[in-house]
C-alpha atoms as a PDB file:
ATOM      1  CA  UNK A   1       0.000   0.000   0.000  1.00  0.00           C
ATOM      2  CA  UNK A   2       1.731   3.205  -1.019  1.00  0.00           C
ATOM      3  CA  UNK A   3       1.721   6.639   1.387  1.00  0.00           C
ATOM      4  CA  UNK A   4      -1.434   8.123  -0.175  1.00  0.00           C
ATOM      5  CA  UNK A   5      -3.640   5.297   0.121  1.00  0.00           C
ATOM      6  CA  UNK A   6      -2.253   4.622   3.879  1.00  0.00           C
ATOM      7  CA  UNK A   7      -3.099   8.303   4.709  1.00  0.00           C
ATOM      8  CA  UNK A   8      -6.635   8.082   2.896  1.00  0.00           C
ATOM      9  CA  UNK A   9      -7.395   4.935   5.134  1.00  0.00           C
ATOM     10  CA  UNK A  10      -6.230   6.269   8.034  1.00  0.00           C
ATOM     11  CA  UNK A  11      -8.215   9.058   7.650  1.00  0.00           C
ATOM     12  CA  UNK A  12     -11.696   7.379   6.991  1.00  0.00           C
ATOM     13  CA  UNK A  13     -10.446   5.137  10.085  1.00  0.00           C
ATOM     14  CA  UNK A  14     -10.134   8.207  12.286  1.00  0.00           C
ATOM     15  CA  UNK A  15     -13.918   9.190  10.493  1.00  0.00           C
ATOM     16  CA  UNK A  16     -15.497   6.196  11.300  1.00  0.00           C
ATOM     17  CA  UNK A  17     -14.118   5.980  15.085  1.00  0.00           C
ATOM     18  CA  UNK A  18     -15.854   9.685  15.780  1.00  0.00           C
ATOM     19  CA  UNK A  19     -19.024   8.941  14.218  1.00  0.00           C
ATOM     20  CA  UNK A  20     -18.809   5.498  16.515  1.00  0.00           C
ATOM     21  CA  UNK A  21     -18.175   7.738  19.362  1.00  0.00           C
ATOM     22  CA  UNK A  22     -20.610  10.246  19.107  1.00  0.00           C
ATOM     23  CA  UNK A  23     -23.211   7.587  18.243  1.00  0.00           C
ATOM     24  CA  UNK A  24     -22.411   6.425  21.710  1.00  0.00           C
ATOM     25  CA  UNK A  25     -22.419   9.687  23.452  1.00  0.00           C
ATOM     26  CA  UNK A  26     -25.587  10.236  21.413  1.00  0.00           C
ATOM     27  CA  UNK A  27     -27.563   7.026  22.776  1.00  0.00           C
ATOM     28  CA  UNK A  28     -26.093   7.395  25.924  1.00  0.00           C
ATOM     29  CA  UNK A  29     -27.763  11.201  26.080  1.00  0.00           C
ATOM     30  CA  UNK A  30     -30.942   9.894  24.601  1.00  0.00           C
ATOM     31  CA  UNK A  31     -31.051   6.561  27.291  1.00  0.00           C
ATOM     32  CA  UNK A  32     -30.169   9.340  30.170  1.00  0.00           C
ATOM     33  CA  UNK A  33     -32.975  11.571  28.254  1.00  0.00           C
ATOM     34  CA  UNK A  34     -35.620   8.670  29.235  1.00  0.00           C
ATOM     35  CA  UNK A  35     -35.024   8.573  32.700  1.00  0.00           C
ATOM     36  CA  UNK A  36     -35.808  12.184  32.863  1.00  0.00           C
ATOM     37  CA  UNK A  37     -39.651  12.347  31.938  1.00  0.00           C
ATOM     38  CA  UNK A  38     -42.385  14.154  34.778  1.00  0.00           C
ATOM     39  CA  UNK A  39     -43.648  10.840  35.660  1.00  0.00           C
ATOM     40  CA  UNK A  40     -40.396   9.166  36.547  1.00  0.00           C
ATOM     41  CA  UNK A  41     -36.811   9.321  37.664  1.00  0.00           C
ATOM     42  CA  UNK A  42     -34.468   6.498  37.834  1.00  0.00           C
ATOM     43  CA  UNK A  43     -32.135   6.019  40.603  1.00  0.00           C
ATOM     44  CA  UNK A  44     -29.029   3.568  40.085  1.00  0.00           C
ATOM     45  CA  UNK A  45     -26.174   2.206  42.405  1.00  0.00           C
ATOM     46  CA  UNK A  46     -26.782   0.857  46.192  1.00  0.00           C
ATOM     47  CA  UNK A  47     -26.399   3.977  47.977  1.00  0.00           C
ATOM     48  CA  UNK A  48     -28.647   6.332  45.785  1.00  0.00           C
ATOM     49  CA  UNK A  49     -31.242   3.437  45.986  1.00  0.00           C
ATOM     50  CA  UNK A  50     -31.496   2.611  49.979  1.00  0.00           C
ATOM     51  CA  UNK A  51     -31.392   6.288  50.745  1.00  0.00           C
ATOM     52  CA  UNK A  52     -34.178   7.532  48.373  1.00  0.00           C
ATOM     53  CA  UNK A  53     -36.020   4.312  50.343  1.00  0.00           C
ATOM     54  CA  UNK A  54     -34.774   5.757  53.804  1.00  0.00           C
ATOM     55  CA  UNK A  55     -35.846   8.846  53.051  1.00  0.00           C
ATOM     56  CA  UNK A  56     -39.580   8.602  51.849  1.00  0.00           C
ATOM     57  CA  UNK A  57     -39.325  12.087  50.419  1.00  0.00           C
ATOM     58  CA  UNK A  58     -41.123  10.582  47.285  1.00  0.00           C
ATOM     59  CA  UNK A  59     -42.437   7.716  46.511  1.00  0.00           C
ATOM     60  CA  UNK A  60     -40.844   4.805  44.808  1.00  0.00           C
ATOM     61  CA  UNK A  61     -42.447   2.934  42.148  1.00  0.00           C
ATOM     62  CA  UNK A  62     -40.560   0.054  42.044  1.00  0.00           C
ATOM     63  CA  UNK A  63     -37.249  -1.359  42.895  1.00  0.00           C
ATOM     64  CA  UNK A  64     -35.197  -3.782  40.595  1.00  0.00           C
ATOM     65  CA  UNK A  65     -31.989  -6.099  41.644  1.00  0.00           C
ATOM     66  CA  UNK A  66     -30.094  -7.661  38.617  1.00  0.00           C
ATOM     67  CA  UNK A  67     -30.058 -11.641  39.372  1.00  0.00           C
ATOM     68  CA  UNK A  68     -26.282 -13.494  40.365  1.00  0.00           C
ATOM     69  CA  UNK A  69     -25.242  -9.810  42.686  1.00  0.00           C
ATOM     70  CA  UNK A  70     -22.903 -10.790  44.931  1.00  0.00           C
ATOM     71  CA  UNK A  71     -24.826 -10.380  48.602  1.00  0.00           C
ATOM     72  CA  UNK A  72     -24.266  -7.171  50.552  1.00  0.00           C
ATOM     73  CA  UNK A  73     -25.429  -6.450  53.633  1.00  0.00           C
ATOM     74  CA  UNK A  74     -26.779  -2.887  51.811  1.00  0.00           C
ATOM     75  CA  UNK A  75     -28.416  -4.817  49.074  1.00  0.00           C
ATOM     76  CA  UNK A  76     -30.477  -6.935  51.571  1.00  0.00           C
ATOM     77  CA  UNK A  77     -31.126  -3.722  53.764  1.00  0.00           C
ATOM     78  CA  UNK A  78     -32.533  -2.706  50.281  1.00  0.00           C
ATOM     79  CA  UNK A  79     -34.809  -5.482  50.054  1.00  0.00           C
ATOM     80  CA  UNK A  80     -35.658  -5.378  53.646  1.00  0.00           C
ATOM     81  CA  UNK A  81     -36.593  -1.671  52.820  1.00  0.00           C
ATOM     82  CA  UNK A  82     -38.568  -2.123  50.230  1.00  0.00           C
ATOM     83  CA  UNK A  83     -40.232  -5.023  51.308  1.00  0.00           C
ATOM     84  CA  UNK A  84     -41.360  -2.578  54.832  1.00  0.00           C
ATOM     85  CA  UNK A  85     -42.461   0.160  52.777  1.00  0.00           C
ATOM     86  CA  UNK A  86     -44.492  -2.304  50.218  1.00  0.00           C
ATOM     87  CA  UNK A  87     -42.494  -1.532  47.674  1.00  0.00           C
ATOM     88  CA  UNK A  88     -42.762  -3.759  44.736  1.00  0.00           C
ATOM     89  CA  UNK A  89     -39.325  -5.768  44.456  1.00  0.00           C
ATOM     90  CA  UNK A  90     -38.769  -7.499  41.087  1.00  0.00           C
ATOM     91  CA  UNK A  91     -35.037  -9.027  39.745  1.00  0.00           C
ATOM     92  CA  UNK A  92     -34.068  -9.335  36.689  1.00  0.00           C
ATOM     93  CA  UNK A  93     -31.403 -11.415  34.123  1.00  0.00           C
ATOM     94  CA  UNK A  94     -27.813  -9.561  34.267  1.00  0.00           C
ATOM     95  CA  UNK A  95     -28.116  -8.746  30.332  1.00  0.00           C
ATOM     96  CA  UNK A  96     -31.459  -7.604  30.780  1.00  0.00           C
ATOM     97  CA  UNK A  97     -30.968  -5.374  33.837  1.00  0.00           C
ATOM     98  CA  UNK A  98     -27.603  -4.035  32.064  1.00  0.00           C
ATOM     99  CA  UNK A  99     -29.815  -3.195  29.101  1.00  0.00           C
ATOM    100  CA  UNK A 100     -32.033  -0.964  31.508  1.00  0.00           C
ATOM    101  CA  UNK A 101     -29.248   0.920  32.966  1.00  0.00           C
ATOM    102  CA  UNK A 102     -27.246   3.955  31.773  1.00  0.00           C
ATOM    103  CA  UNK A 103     -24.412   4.343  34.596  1.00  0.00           C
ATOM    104  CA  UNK A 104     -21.138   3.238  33.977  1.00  0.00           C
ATOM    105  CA  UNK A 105     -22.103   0.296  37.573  1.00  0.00           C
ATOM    106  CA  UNK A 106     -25.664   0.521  38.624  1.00  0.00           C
ATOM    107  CA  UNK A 107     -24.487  -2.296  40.878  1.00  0.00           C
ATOM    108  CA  UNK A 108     -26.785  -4.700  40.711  1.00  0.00           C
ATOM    109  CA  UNK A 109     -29.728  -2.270  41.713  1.00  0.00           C
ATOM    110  CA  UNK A 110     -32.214   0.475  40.520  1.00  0.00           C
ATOM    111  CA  UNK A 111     -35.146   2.393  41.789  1.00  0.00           C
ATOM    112  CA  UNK A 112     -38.065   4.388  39.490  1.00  0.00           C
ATOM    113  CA  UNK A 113     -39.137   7.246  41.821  1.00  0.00           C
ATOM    114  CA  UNK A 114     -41.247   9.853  41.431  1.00  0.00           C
ATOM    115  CA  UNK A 115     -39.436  13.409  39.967  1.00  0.00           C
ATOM    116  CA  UNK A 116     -37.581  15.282  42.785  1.00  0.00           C
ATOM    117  CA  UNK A 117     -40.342  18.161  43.524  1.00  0.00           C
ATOM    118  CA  UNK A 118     -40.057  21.022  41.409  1.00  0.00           C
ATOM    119  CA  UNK A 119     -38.926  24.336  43.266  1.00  0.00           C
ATOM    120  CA  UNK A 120     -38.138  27.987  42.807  1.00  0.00           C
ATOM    121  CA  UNK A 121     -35.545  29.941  44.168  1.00  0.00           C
ATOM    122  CA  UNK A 122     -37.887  31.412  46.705  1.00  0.00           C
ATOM    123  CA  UNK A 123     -38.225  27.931  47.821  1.00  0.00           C
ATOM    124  CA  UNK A 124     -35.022  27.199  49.197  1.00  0.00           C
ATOM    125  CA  UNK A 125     -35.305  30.605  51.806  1.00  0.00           C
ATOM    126  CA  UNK A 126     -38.415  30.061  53.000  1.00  0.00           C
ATOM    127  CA  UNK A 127     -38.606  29.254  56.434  1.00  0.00           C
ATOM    128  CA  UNK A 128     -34.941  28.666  56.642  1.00  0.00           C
ATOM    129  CA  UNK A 129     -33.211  30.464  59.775  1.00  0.00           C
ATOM    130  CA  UNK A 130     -29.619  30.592  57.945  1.00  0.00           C
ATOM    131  CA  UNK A 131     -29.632  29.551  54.945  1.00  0.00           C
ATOM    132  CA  UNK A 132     -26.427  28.318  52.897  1.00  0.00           C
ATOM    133  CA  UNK A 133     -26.898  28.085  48.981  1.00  0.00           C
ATOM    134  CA  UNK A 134     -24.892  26.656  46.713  1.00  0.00           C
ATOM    135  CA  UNK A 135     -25.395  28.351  42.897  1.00  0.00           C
ATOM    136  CA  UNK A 136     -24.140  26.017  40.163  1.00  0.00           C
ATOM    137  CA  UNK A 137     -23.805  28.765  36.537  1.00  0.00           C
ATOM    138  CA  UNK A 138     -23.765  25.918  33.723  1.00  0.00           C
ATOM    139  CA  UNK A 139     -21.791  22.624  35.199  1.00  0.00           C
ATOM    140  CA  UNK A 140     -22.198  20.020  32.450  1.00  0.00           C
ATOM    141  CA  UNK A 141     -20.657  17.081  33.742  1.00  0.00           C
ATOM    142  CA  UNK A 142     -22.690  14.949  35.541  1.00  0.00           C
ATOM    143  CA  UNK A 143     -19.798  13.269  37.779  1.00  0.00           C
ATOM    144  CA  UNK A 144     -19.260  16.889  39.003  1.00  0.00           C
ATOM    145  CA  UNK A 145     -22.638  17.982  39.680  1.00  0.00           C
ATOM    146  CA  UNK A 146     -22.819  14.734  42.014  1.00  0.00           C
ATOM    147  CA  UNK A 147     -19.941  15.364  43.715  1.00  0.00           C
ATOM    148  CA  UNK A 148     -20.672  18.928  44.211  1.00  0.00           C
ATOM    149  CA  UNK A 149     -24.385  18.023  45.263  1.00  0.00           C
ATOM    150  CA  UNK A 150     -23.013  15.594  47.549  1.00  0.00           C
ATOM    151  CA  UNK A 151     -19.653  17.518  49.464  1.00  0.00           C
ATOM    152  CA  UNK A 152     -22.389  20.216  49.597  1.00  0.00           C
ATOM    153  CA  UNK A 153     -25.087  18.229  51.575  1.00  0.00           C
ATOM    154  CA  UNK A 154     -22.062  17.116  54.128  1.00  0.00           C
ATOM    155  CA  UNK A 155     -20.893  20.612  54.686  1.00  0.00           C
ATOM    156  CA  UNK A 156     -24.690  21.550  55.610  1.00  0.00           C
ATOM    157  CA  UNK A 157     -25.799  23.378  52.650  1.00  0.00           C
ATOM    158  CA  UNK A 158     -29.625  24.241  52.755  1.00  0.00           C
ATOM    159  CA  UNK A 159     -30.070  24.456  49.036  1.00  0.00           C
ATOM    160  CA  UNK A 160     -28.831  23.718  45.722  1.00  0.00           C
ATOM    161  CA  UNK A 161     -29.926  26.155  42.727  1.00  0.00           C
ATOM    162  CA  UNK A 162     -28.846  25.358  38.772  1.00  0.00           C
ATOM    163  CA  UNK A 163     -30.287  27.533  35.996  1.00  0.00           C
ATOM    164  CA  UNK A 164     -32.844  25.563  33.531  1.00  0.00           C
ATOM    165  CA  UNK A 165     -31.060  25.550  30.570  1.00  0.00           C
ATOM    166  CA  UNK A 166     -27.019  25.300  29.530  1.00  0.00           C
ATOM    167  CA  UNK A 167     -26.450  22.670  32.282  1.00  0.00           C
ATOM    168  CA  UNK A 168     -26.647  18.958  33.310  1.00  0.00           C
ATOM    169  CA  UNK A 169     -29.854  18.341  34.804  1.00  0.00           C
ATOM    170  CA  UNK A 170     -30.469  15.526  37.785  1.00  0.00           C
ATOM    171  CA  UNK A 171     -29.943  12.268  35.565  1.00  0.00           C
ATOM    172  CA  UNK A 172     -29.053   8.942  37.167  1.00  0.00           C
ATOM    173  CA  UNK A 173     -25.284   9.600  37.106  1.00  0.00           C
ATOM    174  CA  UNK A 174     -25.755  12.556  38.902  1.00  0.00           C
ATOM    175  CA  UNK A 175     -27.981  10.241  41.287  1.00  0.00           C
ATOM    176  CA  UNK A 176     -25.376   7.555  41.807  1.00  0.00           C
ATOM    177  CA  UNK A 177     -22.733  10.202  41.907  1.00  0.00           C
ATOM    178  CA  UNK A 178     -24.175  11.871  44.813  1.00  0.00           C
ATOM    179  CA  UNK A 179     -24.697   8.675  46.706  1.00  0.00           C
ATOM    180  CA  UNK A 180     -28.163   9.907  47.737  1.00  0.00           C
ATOM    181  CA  UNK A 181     -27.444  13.149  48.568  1.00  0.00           C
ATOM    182  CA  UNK A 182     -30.033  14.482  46.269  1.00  0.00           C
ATOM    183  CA  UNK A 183     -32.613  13.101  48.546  1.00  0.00           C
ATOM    184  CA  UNK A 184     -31.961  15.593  51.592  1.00  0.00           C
ATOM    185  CA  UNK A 185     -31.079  18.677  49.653  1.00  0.00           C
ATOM    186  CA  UNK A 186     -33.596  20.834  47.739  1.00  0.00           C
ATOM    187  CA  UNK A 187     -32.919  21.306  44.303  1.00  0.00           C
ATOM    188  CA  UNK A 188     -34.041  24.429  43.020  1.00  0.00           C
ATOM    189  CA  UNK A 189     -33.950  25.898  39.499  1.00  0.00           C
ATOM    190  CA  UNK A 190     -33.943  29.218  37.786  1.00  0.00           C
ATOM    191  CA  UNK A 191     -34.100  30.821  34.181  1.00  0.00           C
ATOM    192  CA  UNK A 192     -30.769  32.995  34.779  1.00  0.00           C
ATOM    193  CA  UNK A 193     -28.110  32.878  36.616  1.00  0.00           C
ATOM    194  CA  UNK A 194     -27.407  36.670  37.269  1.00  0.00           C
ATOM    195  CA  UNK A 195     -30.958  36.948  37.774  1.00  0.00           C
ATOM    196  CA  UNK A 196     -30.962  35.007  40.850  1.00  0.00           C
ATOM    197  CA  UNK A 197     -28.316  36.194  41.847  1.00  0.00           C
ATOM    198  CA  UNK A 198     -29.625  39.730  41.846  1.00  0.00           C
ATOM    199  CA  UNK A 199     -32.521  38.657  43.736  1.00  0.00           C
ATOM    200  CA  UNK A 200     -30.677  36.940  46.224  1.00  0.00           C
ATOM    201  CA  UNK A 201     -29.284  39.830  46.828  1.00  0.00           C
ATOM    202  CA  UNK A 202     -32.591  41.439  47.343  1.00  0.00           C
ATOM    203  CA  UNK A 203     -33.775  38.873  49.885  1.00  0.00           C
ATOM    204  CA  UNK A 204     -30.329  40.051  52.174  1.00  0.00           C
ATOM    205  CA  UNK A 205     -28.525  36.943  51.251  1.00  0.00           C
ATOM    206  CA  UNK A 206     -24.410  37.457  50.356  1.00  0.00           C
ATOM    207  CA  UNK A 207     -23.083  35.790  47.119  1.00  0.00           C
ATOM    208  CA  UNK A 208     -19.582  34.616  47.107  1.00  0.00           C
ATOM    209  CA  UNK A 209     -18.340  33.433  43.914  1.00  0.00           C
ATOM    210  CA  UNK A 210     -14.878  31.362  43.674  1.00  0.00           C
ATOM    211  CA  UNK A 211     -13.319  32.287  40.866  1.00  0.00           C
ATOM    212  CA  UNK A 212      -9.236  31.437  40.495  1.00  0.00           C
ATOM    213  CA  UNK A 213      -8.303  34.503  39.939  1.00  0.00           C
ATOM    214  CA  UNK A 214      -9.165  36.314  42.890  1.00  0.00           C
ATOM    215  CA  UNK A 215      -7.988  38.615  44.938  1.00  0.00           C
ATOM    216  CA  UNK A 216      -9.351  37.322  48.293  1.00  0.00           C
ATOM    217  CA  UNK A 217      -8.852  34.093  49.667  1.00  0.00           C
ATOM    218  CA  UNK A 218     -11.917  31.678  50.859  1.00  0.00           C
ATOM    219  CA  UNK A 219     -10.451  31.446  54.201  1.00  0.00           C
ATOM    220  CA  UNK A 220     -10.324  34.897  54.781  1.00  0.00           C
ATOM    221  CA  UNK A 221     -14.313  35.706  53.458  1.00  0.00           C
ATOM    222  CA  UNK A 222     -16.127  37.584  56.627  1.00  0.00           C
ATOM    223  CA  UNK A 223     -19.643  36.873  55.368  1.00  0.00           C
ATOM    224  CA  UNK A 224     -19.706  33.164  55.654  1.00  0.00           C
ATOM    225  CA  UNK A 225     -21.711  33.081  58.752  1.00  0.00           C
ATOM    226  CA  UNK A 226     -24.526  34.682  57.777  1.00  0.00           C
ATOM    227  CA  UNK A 227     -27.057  33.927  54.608  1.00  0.00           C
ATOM    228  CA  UNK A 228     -24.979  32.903  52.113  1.00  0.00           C
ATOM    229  CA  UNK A 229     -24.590  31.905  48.516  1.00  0.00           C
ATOM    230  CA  UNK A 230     -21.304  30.128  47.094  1.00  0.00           C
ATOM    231  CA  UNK A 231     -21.490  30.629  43.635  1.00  0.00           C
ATOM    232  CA  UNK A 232     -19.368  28.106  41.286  1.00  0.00           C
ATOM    233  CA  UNK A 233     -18.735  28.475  37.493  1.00  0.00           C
ATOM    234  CA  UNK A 234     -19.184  26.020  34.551  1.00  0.00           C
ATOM    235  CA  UNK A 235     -15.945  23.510  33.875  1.00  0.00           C
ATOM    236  CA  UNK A 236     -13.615  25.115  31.962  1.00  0.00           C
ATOM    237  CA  UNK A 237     -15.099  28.627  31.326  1.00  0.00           C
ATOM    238  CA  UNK A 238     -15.517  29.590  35.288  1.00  0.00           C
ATOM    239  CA  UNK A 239     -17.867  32.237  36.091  1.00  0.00           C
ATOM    240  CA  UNK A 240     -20.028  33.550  33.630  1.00  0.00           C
ATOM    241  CA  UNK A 241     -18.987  37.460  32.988  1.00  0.00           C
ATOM    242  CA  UNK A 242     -22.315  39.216  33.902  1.00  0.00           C
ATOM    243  CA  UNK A 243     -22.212  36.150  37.139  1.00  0.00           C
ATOM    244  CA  UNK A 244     -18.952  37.675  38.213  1.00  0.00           C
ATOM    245  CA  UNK A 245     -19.922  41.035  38.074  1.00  0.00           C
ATOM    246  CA  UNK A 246     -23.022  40.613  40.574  1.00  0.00           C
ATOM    247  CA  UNK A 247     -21.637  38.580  42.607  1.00  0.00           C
ATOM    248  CA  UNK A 248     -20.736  40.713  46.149  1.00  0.00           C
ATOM    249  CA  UNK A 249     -17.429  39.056  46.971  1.00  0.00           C
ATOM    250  CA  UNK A 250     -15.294  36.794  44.720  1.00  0.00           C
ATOM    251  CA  UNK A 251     -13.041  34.771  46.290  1.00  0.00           C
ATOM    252  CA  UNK A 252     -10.301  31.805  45.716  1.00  0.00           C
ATOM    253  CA  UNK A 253      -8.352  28.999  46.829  1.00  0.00           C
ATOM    254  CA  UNK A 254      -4.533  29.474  47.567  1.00  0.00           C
ATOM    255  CA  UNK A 255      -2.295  27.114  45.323  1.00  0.00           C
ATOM    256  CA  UNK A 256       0.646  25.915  46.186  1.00  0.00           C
ATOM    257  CA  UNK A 257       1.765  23.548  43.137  1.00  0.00           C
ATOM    258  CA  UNK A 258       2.311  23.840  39.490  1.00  0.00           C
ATOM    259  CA  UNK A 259      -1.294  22.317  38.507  1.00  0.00           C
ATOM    260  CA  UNK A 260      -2.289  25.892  37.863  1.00  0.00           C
ATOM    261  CA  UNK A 261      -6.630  24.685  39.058  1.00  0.00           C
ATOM    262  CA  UNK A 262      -8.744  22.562  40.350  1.00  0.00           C
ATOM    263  CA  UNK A 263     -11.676  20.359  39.327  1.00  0.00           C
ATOM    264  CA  UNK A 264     -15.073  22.680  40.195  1.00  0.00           C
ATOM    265  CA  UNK A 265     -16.367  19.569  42.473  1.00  0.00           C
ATOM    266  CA  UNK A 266     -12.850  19.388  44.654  1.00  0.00           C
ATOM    267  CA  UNK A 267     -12.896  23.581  44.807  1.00  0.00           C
ATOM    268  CA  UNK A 268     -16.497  23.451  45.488  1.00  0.00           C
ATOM    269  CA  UNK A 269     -16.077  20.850  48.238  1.00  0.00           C
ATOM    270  CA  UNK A 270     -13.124  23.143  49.835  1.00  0.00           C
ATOM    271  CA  UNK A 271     -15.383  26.173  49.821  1.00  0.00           C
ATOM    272  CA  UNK A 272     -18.578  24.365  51.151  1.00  0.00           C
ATOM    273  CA  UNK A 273     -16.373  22.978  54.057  1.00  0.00           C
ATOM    274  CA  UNK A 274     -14.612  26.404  54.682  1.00  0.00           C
ATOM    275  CA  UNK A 275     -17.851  28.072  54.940  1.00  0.00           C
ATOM    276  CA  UNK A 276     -19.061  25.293  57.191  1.00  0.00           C
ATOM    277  CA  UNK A 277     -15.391  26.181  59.636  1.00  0.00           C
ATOM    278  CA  UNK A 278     -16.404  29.103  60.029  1.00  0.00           C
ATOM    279  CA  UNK A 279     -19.990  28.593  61.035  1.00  0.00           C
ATOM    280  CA  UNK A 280     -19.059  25.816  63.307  1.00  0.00           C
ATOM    281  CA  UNK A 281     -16.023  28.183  64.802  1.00  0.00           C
ATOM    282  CA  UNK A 282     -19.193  30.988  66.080  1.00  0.00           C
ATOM    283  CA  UNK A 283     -21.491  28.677  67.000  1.00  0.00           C
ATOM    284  CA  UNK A 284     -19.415  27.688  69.298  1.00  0.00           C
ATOM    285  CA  UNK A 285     -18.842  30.649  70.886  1.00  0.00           C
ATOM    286  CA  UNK A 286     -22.280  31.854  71.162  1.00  0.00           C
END
């Protein structure tokens, strides 16, 4: 085979392997897409599945275990679970419950629920004494809104707000992810992002977006005791430029190394768990 026609192959190779790839993303979007509709959300992987059981926040239409598992004491809490609360139980053939799942491990287990309730911003102040938001501006990967949905729910955030279009929504990776986080945290949504923010502002709550190029460190905020939004930016692109600009204080995480950022899940998790220092640190001196 002479140069040309290696180089003409190789190319139509290197063709063929991107439409194969986005063909997969493309199914995988549309199979995520499914488990999205108003009637029902699926929850994969053990945790996700016993807590949205333990918590009987919504109801669970039906729980299904993939035959040949290996036992776990969480998979027969599951069962034990579901079994209590009347849930109907059903397994199913390993290639046929692999079929039905879109996470990278479901392990062995999924729930259909009932949609997490659909709420405003207004919704995550009311009747809260303190509250501490976290404001997600247009994170696409799902892995990272779990994480961030999950660090934020250990730190004792009251709220989690994304805008309704331009970012991931709550798809069973972001489920599984979370390991059930998304169960104890309300989930809020709203049409803009600098909107919000703005009215946040209005309703006397402080907006602190991280942001690696700023000035002030997270450590050394003062407002992180009081009402309080932490405001994270999309992967890649940070802050939006009109989110920046209304935010009241940007702050950012002192680096030490050559990696010149982090991943928004591990800053968000530092920030969330700063804020939560500090709030810990006057509580106990009250």
């Amino acid at each position: 085979m002479n140069k040309k026609n290696r180089n003409s192959r190789k190319k139509s190779d290197n063709r063929n392997y991107r439409n194969n790839a986005n063909r997969r993303g493309n199914s995988n979007s549309v199979r995520e897409s499914l488990y999205q509709s108003p009637d029902m959300q699926v929850v994969e992987g053990r945790h996700a599945v016993r807590e949205a059981l333990l918590a009987g926040t919504r109801r669970i239409h039906e729980v299904v275990i993939s035959d040949g598992v290996d036992s776990a004491p969480i998979l027969e809490d599951i069962q034990n679970l579901a079994e209590e609360l009347r849930v109907p139980l059903h397994f199913l053939p390993k290639t046929k419950f692999n079929s039905v799942t879109v996470t990278e491990s479901a392990q062995g287990v999924l729930a259909k629920c009932e949609p997490l309730p659909s709420l405003e911003l207004e919704d995550l102040i009311e009747g809260i004494k303190n509250p501490f938001i976290l404001v997600l501006d247009g994170i696409m990967d799902p892995r990272n809104l779990g994480a961030i949905i999950r660090s934020g729910e250990c730190a004792g955030a009251t709220g989690i707000l994304l805008p309704k279009h331009r970012s991931v929504r709550i798809t069973p990776t972001v489920a599984k992810t979370a390991q059930g986080a998304i169960e104890h945290i309300p989930i809020a949504s709203a049409s803009g992002i600098p909107k919000a923010i703005s009215k946040l502002k209005e309703l006397g709550i402080w907006t602190v977006g991280m942001d690696i190029s700023a000035q002030t460190d997270i450590y050394d905020i003062k407002v992180a005791t009081g009402p309080i939004a932490l405001v994270l930016g999309s992967e890649g692109k940070g802050l939006g430029r009109l989110t920046r600009e209304r935010c009241d204080v940007i702050a950012g995480i002192p680096l030490h190394g050559i990696t010149e950022s982090l991943n928004v899940s591990a800053a968000s998790a530092i920030g969330c768990f700063e804020i939560a220092r500090q709030r810990r640190s006057i509580a106990e001196h009250d």
